[in-house]
PDB file of N, CA and C in Angstrom:
ATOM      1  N   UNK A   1     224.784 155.215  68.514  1.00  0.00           N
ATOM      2  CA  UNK A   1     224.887 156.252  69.536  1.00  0.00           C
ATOM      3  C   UNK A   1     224.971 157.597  68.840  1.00  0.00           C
ATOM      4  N   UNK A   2     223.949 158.695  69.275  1.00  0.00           N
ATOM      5  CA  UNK A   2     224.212 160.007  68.772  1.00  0.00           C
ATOM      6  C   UNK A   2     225.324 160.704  68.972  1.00  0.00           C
ATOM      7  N   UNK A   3     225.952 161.367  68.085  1.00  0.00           N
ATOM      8  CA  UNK A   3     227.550 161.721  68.184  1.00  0.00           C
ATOM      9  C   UNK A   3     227.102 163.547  68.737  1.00  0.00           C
ATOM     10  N   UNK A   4     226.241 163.765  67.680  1.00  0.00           N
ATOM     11  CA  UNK A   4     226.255 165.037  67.389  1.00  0.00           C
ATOM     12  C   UNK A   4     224.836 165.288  67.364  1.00  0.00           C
ATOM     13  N   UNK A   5     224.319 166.282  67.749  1.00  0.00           N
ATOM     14  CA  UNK A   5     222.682 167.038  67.186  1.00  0.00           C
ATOM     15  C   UNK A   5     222.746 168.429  67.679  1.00  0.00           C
ATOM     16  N   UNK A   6     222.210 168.846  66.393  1.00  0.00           N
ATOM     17  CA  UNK A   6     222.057 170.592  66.395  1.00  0.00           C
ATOM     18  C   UNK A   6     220.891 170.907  67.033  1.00  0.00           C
ATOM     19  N   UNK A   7     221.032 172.297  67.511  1.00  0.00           N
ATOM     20  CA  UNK A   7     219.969 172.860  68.740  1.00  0.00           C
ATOM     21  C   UNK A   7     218.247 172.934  68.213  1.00  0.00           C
ATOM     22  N   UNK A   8     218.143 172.665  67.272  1.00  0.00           N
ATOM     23  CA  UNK A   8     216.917 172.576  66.424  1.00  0.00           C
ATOM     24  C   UNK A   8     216.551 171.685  67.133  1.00  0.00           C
ATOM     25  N   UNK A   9     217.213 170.176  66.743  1.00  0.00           N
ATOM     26  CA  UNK A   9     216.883 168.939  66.876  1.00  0.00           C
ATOM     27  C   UNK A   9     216.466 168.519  68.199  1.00  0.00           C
ATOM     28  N   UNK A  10     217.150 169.331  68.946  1.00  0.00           N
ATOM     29  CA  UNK A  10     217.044 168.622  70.552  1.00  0.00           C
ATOM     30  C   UNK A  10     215.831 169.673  70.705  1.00  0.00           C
ATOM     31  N   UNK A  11     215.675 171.036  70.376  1.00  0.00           N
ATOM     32  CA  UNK A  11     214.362 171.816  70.834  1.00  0.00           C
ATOM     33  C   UNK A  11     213.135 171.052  70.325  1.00  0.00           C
ATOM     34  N   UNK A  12     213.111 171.239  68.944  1.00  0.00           N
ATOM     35  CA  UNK A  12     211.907 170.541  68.209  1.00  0.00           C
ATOM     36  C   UNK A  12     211.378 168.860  68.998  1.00  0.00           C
ATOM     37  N   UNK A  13     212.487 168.471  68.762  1.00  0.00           N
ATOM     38  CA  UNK A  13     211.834 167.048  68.994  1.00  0.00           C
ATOM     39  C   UNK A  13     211.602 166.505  70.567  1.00  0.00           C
ATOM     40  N   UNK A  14     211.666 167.229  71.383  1.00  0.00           N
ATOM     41  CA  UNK A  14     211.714 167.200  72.824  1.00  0.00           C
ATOM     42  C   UNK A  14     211.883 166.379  73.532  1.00  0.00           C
ATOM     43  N   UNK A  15     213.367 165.584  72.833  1.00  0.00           N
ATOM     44  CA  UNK A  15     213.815 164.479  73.540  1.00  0.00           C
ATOM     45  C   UNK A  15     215.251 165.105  74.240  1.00  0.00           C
ATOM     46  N   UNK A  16     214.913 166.329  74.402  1.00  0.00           N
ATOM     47  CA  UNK A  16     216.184 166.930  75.385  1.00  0.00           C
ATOM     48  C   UNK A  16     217.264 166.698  74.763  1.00  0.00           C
ATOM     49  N   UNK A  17     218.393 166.283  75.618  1.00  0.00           N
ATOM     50  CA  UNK A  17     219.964 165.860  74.676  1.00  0.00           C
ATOM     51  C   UNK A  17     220.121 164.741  74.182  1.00  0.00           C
ATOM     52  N   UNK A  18     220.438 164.434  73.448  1.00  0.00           N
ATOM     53  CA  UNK A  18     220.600 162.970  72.419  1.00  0.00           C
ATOM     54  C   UNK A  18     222.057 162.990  72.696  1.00  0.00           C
ATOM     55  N   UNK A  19     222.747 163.642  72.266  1.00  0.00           N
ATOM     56  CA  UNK A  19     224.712 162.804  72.370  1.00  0.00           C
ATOM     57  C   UNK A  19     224.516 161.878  73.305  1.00  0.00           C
ATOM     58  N   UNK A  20     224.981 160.541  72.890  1.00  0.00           N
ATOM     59  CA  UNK A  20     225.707 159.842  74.026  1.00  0.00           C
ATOM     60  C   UNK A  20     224.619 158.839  73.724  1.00  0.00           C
ATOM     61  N   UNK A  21     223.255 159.162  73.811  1.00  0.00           N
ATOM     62  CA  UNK A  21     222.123 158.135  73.915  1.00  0.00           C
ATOM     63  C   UNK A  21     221.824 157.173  72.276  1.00  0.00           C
ATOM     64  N   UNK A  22     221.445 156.112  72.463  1.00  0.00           N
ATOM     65  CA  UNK A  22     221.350 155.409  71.246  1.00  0.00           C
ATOM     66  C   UNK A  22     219.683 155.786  71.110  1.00  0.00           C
ATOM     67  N   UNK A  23     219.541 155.206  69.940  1.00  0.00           N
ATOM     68  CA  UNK A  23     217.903 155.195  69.406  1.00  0.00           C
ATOM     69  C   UNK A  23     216.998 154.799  70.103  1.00  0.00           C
ATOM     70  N   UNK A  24     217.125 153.513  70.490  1.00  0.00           N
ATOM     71  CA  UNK A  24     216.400 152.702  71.604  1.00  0.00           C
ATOM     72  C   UNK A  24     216.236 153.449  73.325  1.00  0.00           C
ATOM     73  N   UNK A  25     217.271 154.126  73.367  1.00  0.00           N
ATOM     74  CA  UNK A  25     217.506 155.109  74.956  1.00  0.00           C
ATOM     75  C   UNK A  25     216.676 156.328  74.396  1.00  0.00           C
ATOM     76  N   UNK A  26     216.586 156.467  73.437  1.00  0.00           N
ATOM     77  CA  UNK A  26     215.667 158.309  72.660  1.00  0.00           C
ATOM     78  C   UNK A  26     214.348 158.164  72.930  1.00  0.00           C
ATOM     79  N   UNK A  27     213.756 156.687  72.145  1.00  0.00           N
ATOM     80  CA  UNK A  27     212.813 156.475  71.677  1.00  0.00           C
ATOM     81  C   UNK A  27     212.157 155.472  71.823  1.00  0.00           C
ATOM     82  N   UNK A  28     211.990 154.583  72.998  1.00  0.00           N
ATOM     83  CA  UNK A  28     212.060 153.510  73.661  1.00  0.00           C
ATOM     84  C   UNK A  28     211.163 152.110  72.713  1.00  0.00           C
ATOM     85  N   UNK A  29     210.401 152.793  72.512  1.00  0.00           N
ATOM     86  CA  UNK A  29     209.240 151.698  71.522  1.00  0.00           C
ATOM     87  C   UNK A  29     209.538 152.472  70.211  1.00  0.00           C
ATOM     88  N   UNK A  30     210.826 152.557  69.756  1.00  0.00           N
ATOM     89  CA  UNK A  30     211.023 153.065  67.665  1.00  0.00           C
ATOM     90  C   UNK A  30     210.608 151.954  67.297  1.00  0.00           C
ATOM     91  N   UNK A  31     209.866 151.964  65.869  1.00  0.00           N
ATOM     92  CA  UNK A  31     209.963 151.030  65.282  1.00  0.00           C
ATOM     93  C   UNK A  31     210.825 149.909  65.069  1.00  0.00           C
ATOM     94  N   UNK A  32     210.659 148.264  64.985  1.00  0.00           N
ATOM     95  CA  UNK A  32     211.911 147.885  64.358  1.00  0.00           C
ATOM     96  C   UNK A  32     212.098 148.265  62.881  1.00  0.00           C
ATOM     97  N   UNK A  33     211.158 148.874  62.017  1.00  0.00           N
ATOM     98  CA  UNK A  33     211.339 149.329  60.836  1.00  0.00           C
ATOM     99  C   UNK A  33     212.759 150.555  60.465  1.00  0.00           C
ATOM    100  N   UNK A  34     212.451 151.293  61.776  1.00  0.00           N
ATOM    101  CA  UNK A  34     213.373 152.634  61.852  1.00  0.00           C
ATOM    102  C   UNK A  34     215.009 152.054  61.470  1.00  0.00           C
ATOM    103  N   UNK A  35     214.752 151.202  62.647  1.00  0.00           N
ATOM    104  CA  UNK A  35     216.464 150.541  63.341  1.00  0.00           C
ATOM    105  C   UNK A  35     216.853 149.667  61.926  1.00  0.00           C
ATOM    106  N   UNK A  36     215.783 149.241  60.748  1.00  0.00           N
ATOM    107  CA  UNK A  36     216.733 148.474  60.216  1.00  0.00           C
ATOM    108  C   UNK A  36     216.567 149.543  58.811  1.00  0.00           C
ATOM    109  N   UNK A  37     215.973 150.643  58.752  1.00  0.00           N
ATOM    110  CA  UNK A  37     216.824 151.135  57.974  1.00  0.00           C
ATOM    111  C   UNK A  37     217.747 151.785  57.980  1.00  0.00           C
ATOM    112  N   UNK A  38     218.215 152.587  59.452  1.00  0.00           N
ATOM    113  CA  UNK A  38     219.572 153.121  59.225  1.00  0.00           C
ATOM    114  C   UNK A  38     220.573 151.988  59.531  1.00  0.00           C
ATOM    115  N   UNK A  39     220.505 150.630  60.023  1.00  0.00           N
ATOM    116  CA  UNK A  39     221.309 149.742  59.648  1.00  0.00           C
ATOM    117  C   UNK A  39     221.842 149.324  58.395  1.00  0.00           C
ATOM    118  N   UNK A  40     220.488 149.963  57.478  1.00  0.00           N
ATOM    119  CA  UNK A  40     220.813 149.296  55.783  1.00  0.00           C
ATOM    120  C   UNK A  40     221.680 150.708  55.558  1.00  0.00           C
ATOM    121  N   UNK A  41     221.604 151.633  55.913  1.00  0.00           N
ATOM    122  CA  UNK A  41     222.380 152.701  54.888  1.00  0.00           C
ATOM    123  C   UNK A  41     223.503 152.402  55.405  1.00  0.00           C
ATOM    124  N   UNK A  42     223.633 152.440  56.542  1.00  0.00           N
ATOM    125  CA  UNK A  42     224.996 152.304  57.444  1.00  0.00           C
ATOM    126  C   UNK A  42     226.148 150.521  56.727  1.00  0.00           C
ATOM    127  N   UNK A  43     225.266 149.589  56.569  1.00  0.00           N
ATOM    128  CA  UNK A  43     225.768 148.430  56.005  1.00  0.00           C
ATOM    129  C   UNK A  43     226.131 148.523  54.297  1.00  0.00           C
ATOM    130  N   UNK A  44     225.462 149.301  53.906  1.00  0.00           N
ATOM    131  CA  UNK A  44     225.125 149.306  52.692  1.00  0.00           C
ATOM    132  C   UNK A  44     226.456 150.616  52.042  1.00  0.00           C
ATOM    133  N   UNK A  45     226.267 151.900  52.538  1.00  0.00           N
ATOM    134  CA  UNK A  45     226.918 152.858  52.332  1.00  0.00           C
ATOM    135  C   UNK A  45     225.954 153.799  50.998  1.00  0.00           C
ATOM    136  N   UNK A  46     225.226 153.113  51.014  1.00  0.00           N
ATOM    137  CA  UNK A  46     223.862 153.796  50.236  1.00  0.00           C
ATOM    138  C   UNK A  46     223.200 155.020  50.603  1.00  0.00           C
ATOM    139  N   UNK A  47     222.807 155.676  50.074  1.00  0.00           N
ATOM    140  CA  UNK A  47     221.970 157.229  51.206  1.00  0.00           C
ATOM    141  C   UNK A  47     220.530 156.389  50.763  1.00  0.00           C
ATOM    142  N   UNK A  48     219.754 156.507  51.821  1.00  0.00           N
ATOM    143  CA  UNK A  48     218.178 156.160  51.629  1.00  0.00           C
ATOM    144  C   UNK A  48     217.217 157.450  52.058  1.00  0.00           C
ATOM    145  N   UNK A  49     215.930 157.532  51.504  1.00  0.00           N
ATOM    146  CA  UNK A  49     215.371 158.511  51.644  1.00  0.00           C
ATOM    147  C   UNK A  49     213.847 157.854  52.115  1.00  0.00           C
ATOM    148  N   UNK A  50     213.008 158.040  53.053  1.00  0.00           N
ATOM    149  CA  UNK A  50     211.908 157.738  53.600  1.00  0.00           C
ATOM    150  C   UNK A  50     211.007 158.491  53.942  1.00  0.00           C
ATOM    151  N   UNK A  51     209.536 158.136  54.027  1.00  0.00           N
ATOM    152  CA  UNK A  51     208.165 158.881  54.848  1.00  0.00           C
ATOM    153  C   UNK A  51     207.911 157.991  55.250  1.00  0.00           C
ATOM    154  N   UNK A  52     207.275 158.259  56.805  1.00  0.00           N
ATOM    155  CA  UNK A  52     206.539 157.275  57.744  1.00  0.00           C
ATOM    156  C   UNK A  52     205.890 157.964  58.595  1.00  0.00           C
ATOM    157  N   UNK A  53     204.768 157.031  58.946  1.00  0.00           N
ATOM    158  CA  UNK A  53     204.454 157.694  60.405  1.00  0.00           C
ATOM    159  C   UNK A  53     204.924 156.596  61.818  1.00  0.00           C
ATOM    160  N   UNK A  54     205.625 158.011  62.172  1.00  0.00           N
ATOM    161  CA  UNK A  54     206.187 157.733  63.672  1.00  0.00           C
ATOM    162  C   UNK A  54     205.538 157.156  64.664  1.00  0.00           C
ATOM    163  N   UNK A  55     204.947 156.231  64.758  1.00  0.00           N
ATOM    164  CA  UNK A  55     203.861 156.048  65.678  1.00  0.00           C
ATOM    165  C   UNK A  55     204.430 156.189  67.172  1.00  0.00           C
ATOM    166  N   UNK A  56     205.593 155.816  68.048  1.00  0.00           N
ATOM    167  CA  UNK A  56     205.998 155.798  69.023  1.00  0.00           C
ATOM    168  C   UNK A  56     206.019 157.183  69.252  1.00  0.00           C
ATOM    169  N   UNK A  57     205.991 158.070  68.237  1.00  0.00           N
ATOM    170  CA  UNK A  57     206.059 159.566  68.814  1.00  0.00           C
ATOM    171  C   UNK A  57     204.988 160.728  68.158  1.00  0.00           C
ATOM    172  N   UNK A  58     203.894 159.940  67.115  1.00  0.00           N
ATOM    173  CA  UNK A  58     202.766 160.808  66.863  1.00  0.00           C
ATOM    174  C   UNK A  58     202.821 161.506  65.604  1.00  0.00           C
ATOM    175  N   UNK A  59     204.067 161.367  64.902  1.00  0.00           N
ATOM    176  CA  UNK A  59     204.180 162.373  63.677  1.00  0.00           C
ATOM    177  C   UNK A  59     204.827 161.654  62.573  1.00  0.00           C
ATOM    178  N   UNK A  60     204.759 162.007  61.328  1.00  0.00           N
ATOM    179  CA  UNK A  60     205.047 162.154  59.858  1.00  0.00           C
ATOM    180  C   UNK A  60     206.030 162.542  60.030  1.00  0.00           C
ATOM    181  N   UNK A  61     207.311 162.114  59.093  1.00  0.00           N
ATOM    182  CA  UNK A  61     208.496 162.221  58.880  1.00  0.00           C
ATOM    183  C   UNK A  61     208.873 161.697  57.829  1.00  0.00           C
ATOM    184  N   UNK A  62     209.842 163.025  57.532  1.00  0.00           N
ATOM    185  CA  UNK A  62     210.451 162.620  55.986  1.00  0.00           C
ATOM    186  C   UNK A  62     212.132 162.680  56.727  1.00  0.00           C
ATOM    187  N   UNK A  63     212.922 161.453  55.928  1.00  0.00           N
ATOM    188  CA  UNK A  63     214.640 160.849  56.642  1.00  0.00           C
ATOM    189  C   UNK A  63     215.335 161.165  55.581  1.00  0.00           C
ATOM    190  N   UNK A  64     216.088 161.767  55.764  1.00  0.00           N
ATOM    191  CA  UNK A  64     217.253 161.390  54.782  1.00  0.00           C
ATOM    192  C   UNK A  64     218.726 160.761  55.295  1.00  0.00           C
ATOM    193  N   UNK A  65     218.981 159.587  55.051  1.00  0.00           N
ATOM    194  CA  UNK A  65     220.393 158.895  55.942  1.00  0.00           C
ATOM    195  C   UNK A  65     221.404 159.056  55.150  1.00  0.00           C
ATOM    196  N   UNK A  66     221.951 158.907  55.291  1.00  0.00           N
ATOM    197  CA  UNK A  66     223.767 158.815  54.813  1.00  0.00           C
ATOM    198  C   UNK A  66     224.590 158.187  55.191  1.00  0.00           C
ATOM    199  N   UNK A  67     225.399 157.082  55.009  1.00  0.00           N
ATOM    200  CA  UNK A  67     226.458 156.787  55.642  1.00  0.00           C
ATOM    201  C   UNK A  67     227.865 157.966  55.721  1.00  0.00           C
ATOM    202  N   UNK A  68     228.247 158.215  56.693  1.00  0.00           N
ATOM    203  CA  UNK A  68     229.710 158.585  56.860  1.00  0.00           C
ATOM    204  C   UNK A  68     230.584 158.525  57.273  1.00  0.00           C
ATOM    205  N   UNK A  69     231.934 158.565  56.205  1.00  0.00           N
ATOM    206  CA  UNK A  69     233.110 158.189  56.566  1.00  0.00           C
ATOM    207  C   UNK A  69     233.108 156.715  55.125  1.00  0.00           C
ATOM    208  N   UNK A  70     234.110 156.102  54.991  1.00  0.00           N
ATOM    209  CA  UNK A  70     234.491 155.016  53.865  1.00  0.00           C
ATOM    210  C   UNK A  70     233.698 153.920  54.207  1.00  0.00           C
ATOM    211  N   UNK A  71     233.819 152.892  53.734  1.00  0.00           N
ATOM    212  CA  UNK A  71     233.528 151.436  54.081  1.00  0.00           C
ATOM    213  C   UNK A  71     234.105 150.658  55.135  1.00  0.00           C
ATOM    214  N   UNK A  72     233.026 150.328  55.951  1.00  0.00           N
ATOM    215  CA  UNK A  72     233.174 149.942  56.928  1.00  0.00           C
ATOM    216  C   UNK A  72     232.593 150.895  58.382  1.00  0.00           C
ATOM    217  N   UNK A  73     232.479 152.130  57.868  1.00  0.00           N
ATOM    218  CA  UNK A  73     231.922 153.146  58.838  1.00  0.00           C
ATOM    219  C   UNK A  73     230.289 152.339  59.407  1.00  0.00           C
ATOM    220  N   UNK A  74     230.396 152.757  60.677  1.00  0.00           N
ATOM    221  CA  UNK A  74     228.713 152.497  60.788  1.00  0.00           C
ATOM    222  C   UNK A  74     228.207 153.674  61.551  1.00  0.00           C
ATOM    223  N   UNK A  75     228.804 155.017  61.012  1.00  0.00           N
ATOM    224  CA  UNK A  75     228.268 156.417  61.461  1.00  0.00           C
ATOM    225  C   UNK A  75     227.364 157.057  60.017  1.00  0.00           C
ATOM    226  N   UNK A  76     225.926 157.025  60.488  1.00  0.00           N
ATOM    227  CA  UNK A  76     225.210 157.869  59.747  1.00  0.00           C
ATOM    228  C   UNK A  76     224.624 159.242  60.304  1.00  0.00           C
ATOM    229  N   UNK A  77     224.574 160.010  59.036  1.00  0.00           N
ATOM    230  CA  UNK A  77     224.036 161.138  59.604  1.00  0.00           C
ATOM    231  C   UNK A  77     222.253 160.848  59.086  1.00  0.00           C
ATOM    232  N   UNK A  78     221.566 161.479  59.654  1.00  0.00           N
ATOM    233  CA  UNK A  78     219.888 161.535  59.471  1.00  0.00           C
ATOM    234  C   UNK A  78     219.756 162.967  59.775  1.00  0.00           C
ATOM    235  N   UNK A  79     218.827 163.591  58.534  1.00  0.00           N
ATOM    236  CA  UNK A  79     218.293 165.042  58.485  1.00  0.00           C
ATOM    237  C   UNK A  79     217.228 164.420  58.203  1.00  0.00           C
ATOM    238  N   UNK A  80     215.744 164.731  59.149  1.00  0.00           N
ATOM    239  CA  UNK A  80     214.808 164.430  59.397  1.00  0.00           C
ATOM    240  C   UNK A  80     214.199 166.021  59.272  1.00  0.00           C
ATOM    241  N   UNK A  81     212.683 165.847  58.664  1.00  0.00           N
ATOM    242  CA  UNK A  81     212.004 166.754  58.713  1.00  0.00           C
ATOM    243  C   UNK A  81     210.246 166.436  59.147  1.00  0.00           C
ATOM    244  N   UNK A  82     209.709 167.246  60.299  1.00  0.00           N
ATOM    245  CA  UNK A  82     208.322 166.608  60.771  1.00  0.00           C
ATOM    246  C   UNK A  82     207.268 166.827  59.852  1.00  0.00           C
ATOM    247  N   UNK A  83     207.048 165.896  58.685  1.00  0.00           N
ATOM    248  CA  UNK A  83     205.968 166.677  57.402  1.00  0.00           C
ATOM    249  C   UNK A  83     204.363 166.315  57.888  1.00  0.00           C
ATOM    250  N   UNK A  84     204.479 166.397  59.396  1.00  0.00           N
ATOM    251  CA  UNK A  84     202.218 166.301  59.927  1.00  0.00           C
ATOM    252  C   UNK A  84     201.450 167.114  59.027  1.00  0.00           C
ATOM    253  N   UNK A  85     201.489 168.084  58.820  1.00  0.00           N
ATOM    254  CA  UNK A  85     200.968 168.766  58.474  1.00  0.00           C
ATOM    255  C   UNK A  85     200.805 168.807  56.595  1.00  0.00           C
ATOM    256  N   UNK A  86     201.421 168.166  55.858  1.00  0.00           N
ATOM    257  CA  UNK A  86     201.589 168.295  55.175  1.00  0.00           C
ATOM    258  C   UNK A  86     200.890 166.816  54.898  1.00  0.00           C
ATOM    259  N   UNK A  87     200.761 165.900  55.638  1.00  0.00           N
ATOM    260  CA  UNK A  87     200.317 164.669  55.246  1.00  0.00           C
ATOM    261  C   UNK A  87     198.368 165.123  55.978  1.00  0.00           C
TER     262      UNK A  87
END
């Protein structure tokens, strides 16, 4: 569930407000690729770094995850950047 997103995030990506909504409520057809990697950072406590294309939403993206908070947390943060243009 999204805790938090800055006004960038909700303008740019024009999924309106995210708090409250999970991935699957954002983004209805995400990859299952998406969902199991912020499961791995989140399980793991590892930061992972990714490019993909988004297909459920049309664009190139570069992730950066994080777990936060100690072990056992399953709150990650994701700073995502849309790199279309660049691919």
């Amino acid at each position: 569930i999204c805790r938090e997103a800055n006004r960038t995030v909700r303008r740019k990506s024009g999924f309106g407000d995210i708090v409250g909504r999970t991935l699957r409520e954002v983004v209805p057809n995400a990859e299952q690729g998406w969902l199991d990697f912020y499961a791995g950072v989140a399980s793991t406590g590892e930061p992972a770094r990714a490019e993909h294309y988004v297909e459920s939403v049309g664009i190139w993206a570069s992730v950066l995850a994080s777990r936060v908070g100690g072990e056992g947390s399953n709150l990650v943060v994701i700073i995502f950047a849309d790199i279309t243009e660049r691919k």
